[in-house]
PDB file of N, CA and C in Angstrom:
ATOM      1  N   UNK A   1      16.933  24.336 -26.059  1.00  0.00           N
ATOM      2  CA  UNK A   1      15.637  23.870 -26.531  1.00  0.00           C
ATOM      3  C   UNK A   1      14.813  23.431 -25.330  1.00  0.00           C
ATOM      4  N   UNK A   2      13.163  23.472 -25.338  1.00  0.00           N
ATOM      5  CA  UNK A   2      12.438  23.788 -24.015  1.00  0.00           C
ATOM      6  C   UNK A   2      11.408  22.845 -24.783  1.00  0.00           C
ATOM      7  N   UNK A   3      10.894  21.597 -23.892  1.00  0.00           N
ATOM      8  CA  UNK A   3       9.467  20.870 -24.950  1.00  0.00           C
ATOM      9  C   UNK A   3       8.552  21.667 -23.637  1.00  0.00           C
ATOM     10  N   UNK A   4       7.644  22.267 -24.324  1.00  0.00           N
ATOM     11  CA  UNK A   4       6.494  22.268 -23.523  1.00  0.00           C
ATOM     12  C   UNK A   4       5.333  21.611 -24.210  1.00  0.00           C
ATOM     13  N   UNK A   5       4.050  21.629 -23.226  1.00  0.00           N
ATOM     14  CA  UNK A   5       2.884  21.439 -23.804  1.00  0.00           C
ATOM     15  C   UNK A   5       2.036  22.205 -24.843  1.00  0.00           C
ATOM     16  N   UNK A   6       2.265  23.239 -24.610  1.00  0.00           N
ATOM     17  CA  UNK A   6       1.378  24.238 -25.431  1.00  0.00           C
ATOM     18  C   UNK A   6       1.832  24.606 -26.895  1.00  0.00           C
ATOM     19  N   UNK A   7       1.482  24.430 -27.718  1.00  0.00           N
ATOM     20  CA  UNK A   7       1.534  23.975 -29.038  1.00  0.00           C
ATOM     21  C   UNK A   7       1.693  25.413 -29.361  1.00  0.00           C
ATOM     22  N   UNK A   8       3.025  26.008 -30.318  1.00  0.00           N
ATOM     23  CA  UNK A   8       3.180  27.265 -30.719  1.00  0.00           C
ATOM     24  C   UNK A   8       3.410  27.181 -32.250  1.00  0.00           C
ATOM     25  N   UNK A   9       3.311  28.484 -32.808  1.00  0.00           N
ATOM     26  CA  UNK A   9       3.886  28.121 -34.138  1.00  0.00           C
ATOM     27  C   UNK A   9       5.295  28.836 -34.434  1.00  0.00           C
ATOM     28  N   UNK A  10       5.679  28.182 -35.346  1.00  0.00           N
ATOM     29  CA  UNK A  10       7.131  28.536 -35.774  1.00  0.00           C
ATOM     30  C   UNK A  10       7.003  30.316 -35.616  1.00  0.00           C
ATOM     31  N   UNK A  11       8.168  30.649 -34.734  1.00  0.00           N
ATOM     32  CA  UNK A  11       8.450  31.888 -35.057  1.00  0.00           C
ATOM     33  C   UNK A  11       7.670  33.160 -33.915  1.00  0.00           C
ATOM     34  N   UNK A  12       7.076  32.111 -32.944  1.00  0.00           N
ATOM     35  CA  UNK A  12       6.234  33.363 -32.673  1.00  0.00           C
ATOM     36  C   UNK A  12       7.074  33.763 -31.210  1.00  0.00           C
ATOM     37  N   UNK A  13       7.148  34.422 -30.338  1.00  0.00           N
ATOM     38  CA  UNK A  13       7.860  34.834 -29.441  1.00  0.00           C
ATOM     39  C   UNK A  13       7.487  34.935 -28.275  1.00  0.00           C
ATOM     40  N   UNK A  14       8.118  34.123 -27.656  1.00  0.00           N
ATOM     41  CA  UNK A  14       7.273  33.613 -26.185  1.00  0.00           C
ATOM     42  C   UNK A  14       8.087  33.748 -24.472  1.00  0.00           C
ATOM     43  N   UNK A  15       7.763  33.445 -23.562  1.00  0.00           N
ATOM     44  CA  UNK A  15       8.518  33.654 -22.487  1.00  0.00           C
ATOM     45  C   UNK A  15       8.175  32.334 -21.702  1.00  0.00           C
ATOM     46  N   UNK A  16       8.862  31.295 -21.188  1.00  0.00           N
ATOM     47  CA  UNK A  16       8.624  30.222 -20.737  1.00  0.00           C
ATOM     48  C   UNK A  16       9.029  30.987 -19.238  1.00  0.00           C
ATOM     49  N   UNK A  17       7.888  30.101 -18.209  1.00  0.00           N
ATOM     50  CA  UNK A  17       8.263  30.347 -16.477  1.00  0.00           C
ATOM     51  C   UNK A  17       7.823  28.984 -16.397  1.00  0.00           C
ATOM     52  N   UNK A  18       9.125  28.633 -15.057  1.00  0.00           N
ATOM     53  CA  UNK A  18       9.398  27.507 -14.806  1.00  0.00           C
ATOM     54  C   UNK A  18       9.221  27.625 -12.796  1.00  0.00           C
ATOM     55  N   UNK A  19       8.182  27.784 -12.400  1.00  0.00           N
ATOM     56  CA  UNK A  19       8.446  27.552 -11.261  1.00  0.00           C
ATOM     57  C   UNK A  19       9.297  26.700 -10.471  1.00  0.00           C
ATOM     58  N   UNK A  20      10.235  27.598  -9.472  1.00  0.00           N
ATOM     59  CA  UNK A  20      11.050  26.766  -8.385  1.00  0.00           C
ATOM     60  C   UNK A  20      10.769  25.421  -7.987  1.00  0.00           C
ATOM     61  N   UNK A  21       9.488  25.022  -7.511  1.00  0.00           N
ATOM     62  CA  UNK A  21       8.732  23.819  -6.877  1.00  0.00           C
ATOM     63  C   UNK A  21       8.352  23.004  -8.222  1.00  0.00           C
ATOM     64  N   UNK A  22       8.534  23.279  -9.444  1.00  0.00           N
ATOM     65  CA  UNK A  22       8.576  22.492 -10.703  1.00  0.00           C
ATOM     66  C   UNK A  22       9.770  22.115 -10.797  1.00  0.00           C
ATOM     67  N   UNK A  23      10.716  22.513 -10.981  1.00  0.00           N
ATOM     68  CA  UNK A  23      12.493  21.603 -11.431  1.00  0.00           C
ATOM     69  C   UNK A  23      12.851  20.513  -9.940  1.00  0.00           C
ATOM     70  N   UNK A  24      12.691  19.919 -10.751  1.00  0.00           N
ATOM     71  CA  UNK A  24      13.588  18.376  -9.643  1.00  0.00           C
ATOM     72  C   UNK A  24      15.224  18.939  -9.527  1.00  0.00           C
ATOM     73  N   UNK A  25      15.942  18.567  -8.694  1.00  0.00           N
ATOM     74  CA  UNK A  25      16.594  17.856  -8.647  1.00  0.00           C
ATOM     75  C   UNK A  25      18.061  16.698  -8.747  1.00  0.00           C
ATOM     76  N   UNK A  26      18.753  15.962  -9.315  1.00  0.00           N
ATOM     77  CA  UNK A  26      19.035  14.653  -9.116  1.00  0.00           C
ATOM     78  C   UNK A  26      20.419  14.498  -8.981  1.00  0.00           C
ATOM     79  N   UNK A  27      21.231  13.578  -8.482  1.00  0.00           N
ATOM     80  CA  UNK A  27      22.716  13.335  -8.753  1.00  0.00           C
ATOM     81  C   UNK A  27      23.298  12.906  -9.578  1.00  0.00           C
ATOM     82  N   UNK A  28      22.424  12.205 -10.075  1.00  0.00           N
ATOM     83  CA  UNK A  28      22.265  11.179 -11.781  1.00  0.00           C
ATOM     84  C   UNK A  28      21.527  11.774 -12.596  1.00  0.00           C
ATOM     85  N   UNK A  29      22.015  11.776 -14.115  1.00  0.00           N
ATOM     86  CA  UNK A  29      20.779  11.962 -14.974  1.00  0.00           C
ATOM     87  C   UNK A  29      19.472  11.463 -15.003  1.00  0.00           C
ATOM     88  N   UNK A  30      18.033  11.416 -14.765  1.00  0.00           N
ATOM     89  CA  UNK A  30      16.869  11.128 -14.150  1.00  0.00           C
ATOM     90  C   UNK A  30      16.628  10.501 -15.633  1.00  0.00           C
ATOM     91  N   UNK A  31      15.802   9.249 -15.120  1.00  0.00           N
ATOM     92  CA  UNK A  31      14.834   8.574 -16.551  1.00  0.00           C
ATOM     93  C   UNK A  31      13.564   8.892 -16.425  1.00  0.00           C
ATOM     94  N   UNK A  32      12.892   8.125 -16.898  1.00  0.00           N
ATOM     95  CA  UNK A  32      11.298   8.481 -16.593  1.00  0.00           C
ATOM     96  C   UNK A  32      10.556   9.453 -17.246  1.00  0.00           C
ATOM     97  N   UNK A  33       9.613  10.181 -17.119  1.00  0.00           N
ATOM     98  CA  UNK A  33       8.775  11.059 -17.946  1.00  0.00           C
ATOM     99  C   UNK A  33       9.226  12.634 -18.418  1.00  0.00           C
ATOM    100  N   UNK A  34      10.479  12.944 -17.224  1.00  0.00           N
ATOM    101  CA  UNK A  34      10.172  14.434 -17.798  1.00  0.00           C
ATOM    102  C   UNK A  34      10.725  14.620 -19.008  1.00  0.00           C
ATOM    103  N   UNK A  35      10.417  15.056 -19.894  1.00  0.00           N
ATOM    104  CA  UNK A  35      10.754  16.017 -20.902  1.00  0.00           C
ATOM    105  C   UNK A  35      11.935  16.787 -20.924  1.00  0.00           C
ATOM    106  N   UNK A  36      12.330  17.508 -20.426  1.00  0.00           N
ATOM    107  CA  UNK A  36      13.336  18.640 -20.431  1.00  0.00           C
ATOM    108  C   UNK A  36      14.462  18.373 -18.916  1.00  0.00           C
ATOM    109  N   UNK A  37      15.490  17.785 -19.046  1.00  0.00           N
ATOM    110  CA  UNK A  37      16.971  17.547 -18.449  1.00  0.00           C
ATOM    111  C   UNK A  37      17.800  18.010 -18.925  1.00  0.00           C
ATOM    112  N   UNK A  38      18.445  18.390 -17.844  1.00  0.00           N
ATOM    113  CA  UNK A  38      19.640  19.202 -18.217  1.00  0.00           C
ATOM    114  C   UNK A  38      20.803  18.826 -16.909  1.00  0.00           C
ATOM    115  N   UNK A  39      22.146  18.843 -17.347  1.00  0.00           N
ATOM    116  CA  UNK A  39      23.443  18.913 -16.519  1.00  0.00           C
ATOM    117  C   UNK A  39      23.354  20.071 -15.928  1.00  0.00           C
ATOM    118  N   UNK A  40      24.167  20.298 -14.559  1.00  0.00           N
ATOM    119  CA  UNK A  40      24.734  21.649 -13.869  1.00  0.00           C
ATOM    120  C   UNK A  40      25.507  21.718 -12.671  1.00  0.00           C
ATOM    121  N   UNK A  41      25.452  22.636 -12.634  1.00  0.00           N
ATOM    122  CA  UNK A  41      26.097  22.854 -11.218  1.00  0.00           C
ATOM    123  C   UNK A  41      25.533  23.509 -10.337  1.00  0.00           C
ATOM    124  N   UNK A  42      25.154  23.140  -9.027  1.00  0.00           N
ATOM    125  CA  UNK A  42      24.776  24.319  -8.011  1.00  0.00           C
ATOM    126  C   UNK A  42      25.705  25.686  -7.494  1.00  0.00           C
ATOM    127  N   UNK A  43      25.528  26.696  -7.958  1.00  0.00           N
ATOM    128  CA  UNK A  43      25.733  27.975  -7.379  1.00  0.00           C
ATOM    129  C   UNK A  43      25.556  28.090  -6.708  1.00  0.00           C
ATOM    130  N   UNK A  44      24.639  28.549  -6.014  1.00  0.00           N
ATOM    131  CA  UNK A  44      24.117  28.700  -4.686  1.00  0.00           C
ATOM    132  C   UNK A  44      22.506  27.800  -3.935  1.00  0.00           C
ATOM    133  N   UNK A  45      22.957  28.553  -2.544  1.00  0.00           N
ATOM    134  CA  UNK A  45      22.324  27.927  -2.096  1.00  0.00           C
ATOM    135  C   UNK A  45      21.736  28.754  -0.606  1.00  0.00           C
ATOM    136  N   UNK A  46      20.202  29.157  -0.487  1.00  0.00           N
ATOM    137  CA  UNK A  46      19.998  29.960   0.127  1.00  0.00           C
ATOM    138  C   UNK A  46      17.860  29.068   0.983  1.00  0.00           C
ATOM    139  N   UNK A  47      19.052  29.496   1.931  1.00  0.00           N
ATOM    140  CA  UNK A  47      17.118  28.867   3.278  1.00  0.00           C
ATOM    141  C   UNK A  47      16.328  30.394   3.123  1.00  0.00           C
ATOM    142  N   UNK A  48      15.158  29.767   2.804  1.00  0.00           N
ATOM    143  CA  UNK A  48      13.926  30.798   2.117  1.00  0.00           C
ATOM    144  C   UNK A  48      12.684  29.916   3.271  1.00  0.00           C
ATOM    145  N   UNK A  49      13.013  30.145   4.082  1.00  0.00           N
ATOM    146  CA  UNK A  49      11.390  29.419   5.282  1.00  0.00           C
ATOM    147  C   UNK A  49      11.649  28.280   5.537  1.00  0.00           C
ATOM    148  N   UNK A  50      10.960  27.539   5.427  1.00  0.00           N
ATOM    149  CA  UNK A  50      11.501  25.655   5.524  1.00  0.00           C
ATOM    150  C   UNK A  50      12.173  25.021   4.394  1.00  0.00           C
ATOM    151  N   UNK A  51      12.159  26.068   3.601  1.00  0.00           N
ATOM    152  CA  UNK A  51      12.880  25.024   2.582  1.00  0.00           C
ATOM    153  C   UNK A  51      14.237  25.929   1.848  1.00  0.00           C
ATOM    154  N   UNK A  52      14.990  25.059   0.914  1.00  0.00           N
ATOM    155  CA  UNK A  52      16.018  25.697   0.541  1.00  0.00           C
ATOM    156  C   UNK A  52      15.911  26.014  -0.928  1.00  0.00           C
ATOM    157  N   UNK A  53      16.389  27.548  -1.719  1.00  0.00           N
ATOM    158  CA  UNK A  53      16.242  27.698  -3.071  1.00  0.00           C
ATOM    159  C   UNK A  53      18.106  27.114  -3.636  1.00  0.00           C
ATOM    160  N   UNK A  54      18.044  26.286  -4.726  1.00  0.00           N
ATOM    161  CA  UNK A  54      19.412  26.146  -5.148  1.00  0.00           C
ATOM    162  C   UNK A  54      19.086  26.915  -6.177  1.00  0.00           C
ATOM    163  N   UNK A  55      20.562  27.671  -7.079  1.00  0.00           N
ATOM    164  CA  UNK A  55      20.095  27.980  -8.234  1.00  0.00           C
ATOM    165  C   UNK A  55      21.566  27.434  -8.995  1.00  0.00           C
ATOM    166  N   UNK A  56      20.934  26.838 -10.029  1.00  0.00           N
ATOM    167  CA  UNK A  56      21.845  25.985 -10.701  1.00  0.00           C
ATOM    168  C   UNK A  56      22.217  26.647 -11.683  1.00  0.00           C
ATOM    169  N   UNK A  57      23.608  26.511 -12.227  1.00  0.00           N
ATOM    170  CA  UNK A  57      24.047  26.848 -13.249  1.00  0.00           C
ATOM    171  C   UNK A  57      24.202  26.003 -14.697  1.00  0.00           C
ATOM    172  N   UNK A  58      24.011  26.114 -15.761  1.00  0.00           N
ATOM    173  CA  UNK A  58      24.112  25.072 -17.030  1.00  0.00           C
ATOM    174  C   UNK A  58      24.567  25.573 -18.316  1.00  0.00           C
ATOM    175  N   UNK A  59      25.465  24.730 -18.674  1.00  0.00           N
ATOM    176  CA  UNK A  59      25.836  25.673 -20.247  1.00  0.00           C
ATOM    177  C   UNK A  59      24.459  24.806 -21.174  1.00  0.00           C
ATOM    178  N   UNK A  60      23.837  24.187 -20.601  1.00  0.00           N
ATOM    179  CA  UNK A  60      22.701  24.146 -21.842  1.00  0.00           C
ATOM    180  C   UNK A  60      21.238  24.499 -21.760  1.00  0.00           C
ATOM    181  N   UNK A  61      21.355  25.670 -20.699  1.00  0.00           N
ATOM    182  CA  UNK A  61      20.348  25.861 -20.423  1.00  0.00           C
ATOM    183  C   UNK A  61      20.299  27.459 -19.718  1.00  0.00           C
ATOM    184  N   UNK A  62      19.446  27.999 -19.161  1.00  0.00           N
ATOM    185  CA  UNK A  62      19.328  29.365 -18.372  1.00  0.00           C
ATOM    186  C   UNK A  62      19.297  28.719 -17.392  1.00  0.00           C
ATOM    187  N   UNK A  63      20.428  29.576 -16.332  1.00  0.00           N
ATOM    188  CA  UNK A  63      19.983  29.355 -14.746  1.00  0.00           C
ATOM    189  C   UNK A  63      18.609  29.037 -14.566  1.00  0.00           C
ATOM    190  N   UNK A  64      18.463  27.726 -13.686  1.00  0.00           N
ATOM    191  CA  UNK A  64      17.270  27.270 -12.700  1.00  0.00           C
ATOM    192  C   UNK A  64      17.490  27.454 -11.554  1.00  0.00           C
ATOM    193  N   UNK A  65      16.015  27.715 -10.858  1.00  0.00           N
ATOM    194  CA  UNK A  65      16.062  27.789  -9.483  1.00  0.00           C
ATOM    195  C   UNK A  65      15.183  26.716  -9.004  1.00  0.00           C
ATOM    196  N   UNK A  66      15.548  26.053  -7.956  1.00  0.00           N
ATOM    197  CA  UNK A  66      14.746  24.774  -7.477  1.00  0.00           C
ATOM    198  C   UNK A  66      14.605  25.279  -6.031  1.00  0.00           C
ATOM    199  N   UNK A  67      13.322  24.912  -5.755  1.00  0.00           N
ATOM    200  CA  UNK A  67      13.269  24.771  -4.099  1.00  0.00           C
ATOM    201  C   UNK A  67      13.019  22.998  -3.451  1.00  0.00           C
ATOM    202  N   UNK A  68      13.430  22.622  -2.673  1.00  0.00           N
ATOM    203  CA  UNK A  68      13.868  21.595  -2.011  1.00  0.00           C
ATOM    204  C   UNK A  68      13.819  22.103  -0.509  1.00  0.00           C
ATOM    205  N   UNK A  69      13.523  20.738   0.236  1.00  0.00           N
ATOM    206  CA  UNK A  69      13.548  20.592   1.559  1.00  0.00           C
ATOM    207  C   UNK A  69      14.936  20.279   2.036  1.00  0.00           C
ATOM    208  N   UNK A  70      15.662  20.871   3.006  1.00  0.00           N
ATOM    209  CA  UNK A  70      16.804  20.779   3.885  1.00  0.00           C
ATOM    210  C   UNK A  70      17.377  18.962   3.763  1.00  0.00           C
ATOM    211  N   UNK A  71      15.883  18.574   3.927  1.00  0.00           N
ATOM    212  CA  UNK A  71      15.864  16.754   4.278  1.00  0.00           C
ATOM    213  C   UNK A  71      16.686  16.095   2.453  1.00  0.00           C
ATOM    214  N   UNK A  72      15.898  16.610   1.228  1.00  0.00           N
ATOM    215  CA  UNK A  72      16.386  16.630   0.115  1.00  0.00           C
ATOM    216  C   UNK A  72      17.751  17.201  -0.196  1.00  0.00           C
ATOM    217  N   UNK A  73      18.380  18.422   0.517  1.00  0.00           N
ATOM    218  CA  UNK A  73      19.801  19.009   0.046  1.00  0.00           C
ATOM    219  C   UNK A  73      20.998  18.218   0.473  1.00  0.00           C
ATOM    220  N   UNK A  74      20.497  17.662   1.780  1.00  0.00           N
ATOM    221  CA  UNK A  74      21.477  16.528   2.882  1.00  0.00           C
ATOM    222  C   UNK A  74      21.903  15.274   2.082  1.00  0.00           C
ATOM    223  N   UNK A  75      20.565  14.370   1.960  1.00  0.00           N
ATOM    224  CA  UNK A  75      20.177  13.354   1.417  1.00  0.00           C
ATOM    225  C   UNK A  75      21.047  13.281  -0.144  1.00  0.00           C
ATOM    226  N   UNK A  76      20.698  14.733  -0.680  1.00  0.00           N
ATOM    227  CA  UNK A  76      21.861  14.904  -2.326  1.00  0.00           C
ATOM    228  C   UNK A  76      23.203  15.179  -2.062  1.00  0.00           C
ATOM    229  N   UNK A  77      23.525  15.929  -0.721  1.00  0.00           N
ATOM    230  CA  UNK A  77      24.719  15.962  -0.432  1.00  0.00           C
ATOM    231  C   UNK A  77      25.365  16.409  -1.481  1.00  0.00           C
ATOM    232  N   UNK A  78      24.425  18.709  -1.308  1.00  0.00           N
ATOM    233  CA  UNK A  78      24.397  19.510  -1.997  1.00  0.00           C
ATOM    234  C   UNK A  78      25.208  20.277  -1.512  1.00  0.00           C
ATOM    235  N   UNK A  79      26.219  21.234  -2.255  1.00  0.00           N
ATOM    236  CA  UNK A  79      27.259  22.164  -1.748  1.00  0.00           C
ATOM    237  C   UNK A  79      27.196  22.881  -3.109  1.00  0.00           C
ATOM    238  N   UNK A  80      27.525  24.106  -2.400  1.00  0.00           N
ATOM    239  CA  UNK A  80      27.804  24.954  -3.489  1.00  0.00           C
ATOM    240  C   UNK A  80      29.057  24.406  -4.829  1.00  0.00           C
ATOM    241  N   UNK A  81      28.732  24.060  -6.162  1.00  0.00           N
ATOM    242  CA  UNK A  81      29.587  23.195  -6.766  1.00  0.00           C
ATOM    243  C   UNK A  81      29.498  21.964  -7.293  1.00  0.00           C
ATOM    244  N   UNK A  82      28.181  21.619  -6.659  1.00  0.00           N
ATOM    245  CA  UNK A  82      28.161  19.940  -6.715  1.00  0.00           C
ATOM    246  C   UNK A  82      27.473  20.017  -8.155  1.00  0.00           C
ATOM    247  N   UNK A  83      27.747  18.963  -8.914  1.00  0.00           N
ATOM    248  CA  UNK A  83      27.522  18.613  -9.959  1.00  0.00           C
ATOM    249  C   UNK A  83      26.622  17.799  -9.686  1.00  0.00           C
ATOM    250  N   UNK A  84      24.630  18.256 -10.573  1.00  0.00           N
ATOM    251  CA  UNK A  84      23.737  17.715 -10.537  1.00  0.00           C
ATOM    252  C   UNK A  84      23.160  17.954 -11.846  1.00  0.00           C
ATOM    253  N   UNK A  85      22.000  17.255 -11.967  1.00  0.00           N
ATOM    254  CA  UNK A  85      20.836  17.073 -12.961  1.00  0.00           C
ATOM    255  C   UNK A  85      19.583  17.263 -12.424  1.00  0.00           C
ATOM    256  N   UNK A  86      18.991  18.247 -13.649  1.00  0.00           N
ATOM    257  CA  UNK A  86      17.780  19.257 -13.339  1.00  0.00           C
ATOM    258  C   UNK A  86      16.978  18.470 -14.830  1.00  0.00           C
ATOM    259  N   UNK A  87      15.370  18.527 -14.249  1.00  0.00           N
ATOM    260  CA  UNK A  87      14.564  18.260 -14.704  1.00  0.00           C
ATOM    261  C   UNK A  87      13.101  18.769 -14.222  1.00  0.00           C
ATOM    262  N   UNK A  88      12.293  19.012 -15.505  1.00  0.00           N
ATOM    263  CA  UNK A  88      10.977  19.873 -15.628  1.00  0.00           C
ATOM    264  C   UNK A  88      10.136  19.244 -16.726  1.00  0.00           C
ATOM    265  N   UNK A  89       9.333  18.800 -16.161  1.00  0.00           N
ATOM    266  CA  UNK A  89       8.352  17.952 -16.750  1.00  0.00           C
ATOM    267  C   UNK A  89       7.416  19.266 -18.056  1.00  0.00           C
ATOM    268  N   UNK A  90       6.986  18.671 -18.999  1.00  0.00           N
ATOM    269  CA  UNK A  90       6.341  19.771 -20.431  1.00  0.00           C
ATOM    270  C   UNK A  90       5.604  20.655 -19.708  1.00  0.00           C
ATOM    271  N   UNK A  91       4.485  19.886 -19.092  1.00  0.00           N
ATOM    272  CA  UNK A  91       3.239  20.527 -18.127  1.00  0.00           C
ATOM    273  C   UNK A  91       3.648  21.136 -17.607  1.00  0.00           C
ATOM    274  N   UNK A  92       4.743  21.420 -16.940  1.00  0.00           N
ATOM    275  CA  UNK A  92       4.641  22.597 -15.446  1.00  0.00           C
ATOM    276  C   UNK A  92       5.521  23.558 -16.141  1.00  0.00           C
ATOM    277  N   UNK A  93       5.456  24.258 -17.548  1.00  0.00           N
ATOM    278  CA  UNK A  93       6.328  25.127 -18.274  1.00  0.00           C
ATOM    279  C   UNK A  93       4.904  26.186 -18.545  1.00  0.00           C
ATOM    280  N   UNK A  94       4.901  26.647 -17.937  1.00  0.00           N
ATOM    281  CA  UNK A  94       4.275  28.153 -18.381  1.00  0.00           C
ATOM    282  C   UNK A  94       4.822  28.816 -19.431  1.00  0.00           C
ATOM    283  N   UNK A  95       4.275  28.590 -20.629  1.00  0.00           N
ATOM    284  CA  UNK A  95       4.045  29.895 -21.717  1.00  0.00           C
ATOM    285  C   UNK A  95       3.353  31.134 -22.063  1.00  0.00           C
ATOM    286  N   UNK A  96       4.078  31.928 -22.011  1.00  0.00           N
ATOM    287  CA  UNK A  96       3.019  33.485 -22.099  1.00  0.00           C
ATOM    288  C   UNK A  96       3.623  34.024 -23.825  1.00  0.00           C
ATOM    289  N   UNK A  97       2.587  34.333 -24.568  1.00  0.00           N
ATOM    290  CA  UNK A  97       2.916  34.775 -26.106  1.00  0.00           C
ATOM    291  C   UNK A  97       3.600  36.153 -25.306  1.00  0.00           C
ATOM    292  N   UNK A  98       4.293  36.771 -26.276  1.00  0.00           N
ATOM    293  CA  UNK A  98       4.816  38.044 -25.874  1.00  0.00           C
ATOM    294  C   UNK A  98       3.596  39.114 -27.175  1.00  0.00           C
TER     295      UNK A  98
END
């Protein structure tokens, strides 16, 4: 289940995009505003310019991909494996009707 902003009606068929530079994140489950958290695991982990893409794995969710700064992967004391929490605020969920 996905809360976004954009108000749909029952049934209609849609494609949510979640930009990289939209998903946080965390080592802990996160409080605060976002909407949509989820458990996982990091899969991988790949340097894309200055910054790094993780892509997380979740049984309650579709693979995410996050981008993060090197300074952020250290600091989480990220490895391929590590058990984290991903979060995406309603707003930054792109809906396209199909």
């Amino acid at each position: 289940r996905l809360v976004v902003a954009d108000t749909l009606a029952e049934g209609v068929a849609a494609l949510a995009i979640i930009a990289p530079e939209a998903v946080s994140v965390h080592r802990d489950r996160p409080g605060g505003s976002p909407r949509n958290v989820w458990p996982g695991t990091v899969r991988e982990l790949t340097a894309v310019g200055s910054r790094l893409r993780v892509v997380i794995a979740s049984a309650e969710a579709p693979d995410l991909v996050a981008e993060i700064t090197p300074e952020a992967a250290t600091e989480l004391g990220l490895v391929e494996g590590t058990a984290v929490w991903t979060s995406v605020k309603a707003t930054e969920v792109t809906v396209v009707v199909l």
